[in-house]
Protein backbone atom coordinates (compact mmCIF):
# COMPACT_ATOMS: atom_id res chain seq x y z
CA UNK A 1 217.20 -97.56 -57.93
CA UNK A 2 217.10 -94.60 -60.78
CA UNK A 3 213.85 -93.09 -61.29
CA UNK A 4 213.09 -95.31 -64.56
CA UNK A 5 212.47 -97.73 -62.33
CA UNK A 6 208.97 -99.00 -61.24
CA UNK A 7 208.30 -98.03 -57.43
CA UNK A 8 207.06 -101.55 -57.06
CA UNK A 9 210.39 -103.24 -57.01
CA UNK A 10 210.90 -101.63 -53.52
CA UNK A 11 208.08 -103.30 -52.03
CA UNK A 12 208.47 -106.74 -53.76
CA UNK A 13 212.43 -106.26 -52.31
CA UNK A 14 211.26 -105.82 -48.96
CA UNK A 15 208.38 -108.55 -49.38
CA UNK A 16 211.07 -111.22 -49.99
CA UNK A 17 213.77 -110.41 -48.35
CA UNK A 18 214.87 -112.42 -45.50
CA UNK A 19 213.74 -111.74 -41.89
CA UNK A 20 216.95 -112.05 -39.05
CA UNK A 21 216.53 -114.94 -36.67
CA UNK A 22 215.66 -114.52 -33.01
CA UNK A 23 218.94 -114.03 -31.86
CA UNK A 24 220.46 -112.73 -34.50
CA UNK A 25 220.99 -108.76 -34.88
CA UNK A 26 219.69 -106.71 -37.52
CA UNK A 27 221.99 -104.70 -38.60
CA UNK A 28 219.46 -102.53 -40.76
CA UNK A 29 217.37 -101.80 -37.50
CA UNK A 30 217.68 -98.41 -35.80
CA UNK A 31 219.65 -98.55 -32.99
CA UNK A 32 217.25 -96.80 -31.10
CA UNK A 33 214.27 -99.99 -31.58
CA UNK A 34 216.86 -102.54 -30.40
CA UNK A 35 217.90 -100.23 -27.62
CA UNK A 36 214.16 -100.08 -26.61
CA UNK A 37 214.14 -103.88 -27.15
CA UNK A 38 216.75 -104.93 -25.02
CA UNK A 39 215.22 -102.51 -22.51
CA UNK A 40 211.89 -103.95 -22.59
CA UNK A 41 212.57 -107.48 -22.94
CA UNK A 42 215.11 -107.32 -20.10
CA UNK A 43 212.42 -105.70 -17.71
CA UNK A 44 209.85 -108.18 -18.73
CA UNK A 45 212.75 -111.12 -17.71
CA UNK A 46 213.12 -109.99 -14.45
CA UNK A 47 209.68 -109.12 -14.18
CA UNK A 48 208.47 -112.62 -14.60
CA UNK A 49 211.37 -114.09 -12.82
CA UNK A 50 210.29 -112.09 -9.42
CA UNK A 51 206.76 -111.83 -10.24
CA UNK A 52 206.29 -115.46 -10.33
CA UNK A 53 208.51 -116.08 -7.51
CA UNK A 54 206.31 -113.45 -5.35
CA UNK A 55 203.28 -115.61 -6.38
CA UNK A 56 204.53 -118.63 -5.87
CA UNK A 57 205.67 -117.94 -2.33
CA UNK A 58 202.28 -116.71 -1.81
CA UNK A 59 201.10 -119.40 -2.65
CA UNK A 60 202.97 -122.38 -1.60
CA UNK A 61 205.58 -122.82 1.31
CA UNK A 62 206.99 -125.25 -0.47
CA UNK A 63 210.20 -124.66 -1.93
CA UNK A 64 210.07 -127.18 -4.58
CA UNK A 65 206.90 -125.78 -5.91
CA UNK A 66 208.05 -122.72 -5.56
CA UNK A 67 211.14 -123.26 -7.34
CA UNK A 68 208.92 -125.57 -9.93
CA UNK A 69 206.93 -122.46 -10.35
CA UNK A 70 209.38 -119.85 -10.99
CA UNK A 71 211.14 -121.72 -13.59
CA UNK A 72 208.47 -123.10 -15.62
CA UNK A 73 207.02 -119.04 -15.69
CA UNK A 74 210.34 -118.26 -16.80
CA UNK A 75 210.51 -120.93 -19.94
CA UNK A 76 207.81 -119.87 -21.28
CA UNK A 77 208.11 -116.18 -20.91
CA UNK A 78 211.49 -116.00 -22.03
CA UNK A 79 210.76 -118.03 -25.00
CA UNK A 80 208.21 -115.67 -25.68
CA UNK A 81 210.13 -112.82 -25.42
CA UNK A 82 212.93 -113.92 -27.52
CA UNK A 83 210.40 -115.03 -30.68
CA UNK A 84 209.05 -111.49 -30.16
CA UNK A 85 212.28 -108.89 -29.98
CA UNK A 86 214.95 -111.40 -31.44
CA UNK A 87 213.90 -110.10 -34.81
CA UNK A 88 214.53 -106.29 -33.55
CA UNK A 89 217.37 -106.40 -31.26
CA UNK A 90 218.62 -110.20 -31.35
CA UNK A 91 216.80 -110.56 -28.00
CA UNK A 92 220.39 -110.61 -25.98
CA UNK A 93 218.59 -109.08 -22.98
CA UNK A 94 222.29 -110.27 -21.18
CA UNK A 95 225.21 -108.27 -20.93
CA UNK A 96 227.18 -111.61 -21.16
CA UNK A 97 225.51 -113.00 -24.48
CA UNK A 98 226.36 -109.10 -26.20
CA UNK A 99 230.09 -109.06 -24.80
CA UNK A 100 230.27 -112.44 -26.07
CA UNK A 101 228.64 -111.41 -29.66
CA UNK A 102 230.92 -107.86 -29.46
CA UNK A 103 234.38 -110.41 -29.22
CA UNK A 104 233.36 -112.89 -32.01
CA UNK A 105 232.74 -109.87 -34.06
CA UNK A 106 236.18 -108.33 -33.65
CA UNK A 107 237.40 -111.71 -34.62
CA UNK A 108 235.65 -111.49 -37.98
CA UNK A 109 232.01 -112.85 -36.82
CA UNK A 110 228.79 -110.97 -37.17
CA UNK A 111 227.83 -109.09 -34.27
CA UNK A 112 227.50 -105.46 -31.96
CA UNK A 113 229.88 -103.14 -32.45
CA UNK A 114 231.54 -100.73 -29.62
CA UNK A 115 228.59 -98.07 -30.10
CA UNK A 116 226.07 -100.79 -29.94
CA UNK A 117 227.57 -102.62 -26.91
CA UNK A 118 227.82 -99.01 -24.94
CA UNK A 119 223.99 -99.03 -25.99
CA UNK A 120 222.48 -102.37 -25.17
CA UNK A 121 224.16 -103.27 -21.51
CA UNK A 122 222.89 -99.83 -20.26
CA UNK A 123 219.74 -100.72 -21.65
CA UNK A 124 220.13 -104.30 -20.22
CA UNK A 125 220.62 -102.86 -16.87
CA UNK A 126 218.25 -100.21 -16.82
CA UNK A 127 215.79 -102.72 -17.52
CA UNK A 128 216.47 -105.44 -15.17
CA UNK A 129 215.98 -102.94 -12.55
CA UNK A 130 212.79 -101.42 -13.83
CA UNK A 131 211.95 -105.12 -14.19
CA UNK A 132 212.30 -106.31 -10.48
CA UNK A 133 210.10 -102.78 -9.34
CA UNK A 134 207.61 -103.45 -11.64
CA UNK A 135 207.16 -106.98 -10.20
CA UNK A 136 207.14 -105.58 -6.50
CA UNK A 137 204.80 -102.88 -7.49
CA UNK A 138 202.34 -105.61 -8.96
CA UNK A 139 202.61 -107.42 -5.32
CA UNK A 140 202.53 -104.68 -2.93
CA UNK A 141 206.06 -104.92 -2.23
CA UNK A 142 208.35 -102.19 -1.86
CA UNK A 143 209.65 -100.60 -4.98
CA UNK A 144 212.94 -101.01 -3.67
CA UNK A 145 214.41 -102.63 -0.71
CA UNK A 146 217.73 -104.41 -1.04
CA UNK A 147 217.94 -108.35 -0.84
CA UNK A 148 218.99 -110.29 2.33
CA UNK A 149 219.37 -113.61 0.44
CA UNK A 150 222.81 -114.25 0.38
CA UNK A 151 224.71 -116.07 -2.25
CA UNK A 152 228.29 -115.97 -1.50
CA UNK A 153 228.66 -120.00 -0.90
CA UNK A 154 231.84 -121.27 -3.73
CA UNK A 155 229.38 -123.58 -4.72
CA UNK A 156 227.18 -121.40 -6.08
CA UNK A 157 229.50 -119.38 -8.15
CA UNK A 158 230.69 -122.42 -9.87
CA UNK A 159 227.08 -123.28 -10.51
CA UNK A 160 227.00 -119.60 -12.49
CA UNK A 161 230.32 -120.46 -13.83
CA UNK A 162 228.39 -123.36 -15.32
CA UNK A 163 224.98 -122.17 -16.21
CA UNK A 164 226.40 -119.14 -18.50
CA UNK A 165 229.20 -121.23 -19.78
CA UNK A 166 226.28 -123.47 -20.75
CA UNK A 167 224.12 -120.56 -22.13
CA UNK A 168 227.01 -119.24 -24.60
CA UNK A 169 227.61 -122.52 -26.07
CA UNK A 170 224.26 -122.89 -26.87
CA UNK A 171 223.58 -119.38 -28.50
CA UNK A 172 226.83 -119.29 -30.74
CA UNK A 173 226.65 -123.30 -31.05
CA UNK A 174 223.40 -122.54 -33.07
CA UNK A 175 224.76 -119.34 -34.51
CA UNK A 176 227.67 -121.83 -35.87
CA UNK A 177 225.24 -124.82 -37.19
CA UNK A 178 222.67 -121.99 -38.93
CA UNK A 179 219.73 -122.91 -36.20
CA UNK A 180 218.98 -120.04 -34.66
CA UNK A 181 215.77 -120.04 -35.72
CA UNK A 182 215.19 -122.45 -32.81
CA UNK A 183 216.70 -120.33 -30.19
CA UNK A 184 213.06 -119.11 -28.51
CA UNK A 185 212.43 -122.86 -27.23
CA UNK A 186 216.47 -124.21 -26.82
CA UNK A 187 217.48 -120.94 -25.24
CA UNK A 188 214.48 -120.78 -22.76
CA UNK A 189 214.81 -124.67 -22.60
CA UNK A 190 218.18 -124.63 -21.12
CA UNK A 191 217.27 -122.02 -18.70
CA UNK A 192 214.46 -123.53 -17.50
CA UNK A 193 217.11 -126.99 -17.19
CA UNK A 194 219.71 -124.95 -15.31
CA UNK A 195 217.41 -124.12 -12.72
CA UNK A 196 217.72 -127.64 -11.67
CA UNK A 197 220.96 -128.09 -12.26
CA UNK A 198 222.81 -125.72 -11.42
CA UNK A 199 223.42 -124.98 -7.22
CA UNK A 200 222.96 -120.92 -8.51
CA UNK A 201 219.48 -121.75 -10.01
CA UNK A 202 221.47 -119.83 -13.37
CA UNK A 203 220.95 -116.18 -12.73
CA UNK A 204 223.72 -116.30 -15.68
CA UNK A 205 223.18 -112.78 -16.96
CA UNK A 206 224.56 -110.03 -15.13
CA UNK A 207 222.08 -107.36 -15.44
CA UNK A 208 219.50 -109.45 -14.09
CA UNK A 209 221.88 -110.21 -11.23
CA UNK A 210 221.51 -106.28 -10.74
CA UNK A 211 217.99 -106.44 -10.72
CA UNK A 212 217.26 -109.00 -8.38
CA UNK A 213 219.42 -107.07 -5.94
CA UNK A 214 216.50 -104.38 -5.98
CA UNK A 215 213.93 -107.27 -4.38
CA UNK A 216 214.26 -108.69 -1.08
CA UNK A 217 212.11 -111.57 -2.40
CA UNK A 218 212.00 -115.19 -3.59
CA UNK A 219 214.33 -114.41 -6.52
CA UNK A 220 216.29 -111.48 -4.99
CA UNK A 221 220.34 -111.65 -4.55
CA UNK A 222 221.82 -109.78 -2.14
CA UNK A 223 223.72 -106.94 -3.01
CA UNK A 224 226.88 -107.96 -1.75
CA UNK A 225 226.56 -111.30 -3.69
CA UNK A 226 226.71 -109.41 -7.32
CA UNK A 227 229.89 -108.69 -7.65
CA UNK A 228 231.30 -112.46 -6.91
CA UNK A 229 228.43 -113.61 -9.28
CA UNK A 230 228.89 -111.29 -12.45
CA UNK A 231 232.75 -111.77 -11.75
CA UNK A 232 231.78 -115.74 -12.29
CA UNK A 233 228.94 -115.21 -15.24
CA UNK A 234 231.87 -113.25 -17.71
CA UNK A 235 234.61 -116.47 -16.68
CA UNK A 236 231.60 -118.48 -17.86
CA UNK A 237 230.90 -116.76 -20.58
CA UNK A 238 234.53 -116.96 -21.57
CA UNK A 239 234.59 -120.25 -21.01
CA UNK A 240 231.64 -120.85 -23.19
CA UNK A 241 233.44 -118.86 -26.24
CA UNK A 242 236.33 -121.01 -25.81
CA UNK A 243 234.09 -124.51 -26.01
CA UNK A 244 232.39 -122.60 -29.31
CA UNK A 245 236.09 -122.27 -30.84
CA UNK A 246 236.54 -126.35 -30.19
CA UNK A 247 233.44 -127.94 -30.53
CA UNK A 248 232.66 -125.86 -33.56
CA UNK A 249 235.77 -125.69 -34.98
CA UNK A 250 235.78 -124.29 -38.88
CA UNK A 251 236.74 -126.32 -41.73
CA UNK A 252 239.92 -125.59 -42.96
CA UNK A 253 239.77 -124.78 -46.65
CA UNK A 254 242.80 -126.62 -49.19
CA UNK A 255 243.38 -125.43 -52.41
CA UNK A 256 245.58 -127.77 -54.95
């Protein structure tokens, strides 16, 4: 803009120009806000995944309810979460999801860069484990105490295999078909789905497979079940960028 201009034009610019959809990242947002994001909105996940599984248990000793409990907590506060911060930081709050936007990216794609990815998975992990000692602290439980609950059984990693597999096809599916504006309600949807489904009850994010090592409760892992279950979320992941590239496949353009 030269100075001849009237100042107005600024403000009308940023009046109509078009807001990024959860999910999406803004590239014109400070690095720092979608660092804080993904920090946030990764300690609230895991805070209402092992809050509500503390209550529940409290609550109930029945495991379906229990289960029933945890997951229906965690639909709607993860659709919540990603309608709030998707617009800031794209609302990854998953280490898989941003390695998985970092690699379509290098292939041409919108996405993180290498400075943004060293930024955001920190952040992602930092939170998850503020997350799970925020939700103990709110209970009573110890801040930290490492999980007992094993979760080393094969069937269970192919049920994480699964569940993130799942999760990435849905994300860049919509990315794809221009829908991520519905990603709040289809990406908390399929979560709160996988629970059932899936023998893992779809930790599928590896950060908050960190966290819930910090949390010998309902929704804790134990500590020597994280490696074998991140190791199985970034196969699924891959496997999910692999059903994008076929399902979604691109056009081919011909000219005469």
């Amino acid at each position: 803009m030269t100075v001849t201009e009237p100042a107005t034009s600024d403000a009308i610019a940023a009046d109509t120009s078009p807001q990024p959809a959860p999910g999406a990242t803004p590239p014109r947002t400070p690095l720092v806000a979608r660092a804080a994001a993904e920090l946030v909105g990764t300690a609230a996940l895991v805070a209402i995944v092992v809050g509500s599984g503390i209550q529940a248990t409290q609550l109930t000793d029945d495991v379906a309810l229990q289960l029933l409990a945890n997951s229906t907590a965690t639909v709607f506060g993860l659709g919540v979460l990603i309608a709030l911060l998707g617009p800031v930081s794209g609302a990854h709050f998953n280490p898989a999801v941003t390695l998985a936007e970092w690699w379509t990216a290098r292939r041409g794609g919108a996405g993180v860069n290498v400075r943004e990815l060293a930024v955001y998975v920190p952040s992602q992990i930092v939170g998850a484990i503020a997350g799970a000692m925020l939700a103990d602290a709110m209970f009573g439980e110890p801040l930290m105490k490492w999980s007992t609950h094993d979760r080393s059984a094969g069937n269970l990693l192919l049920g994480e295999v699964v569940a993130t597999a799942g999760l990435i096809l849905l994300i860049f599916g919509l990315a794809r078909t221009d829908r991520l504006r519905f990603a709040p309600v289809a990406v908390a949807s399929y979560i709160g789905a996988a629970y059932w489904f899936t023998s893992s009850t779809s930790f599928a994010n590896p950060a908050v497979t960190i966290g819930r090592a910090f949390t010998d409760t309902f929704a804790g892992i134990a500590p020597a079940s994280v490696p074998a279950f991140i190791g199985m979320q970034l196969i699924g992941a891959v496997v999910g960028l692999a059903l994008v590239a076929v399902i979604f496949m691109r056009a081919k353009t011909t000219t005469e």
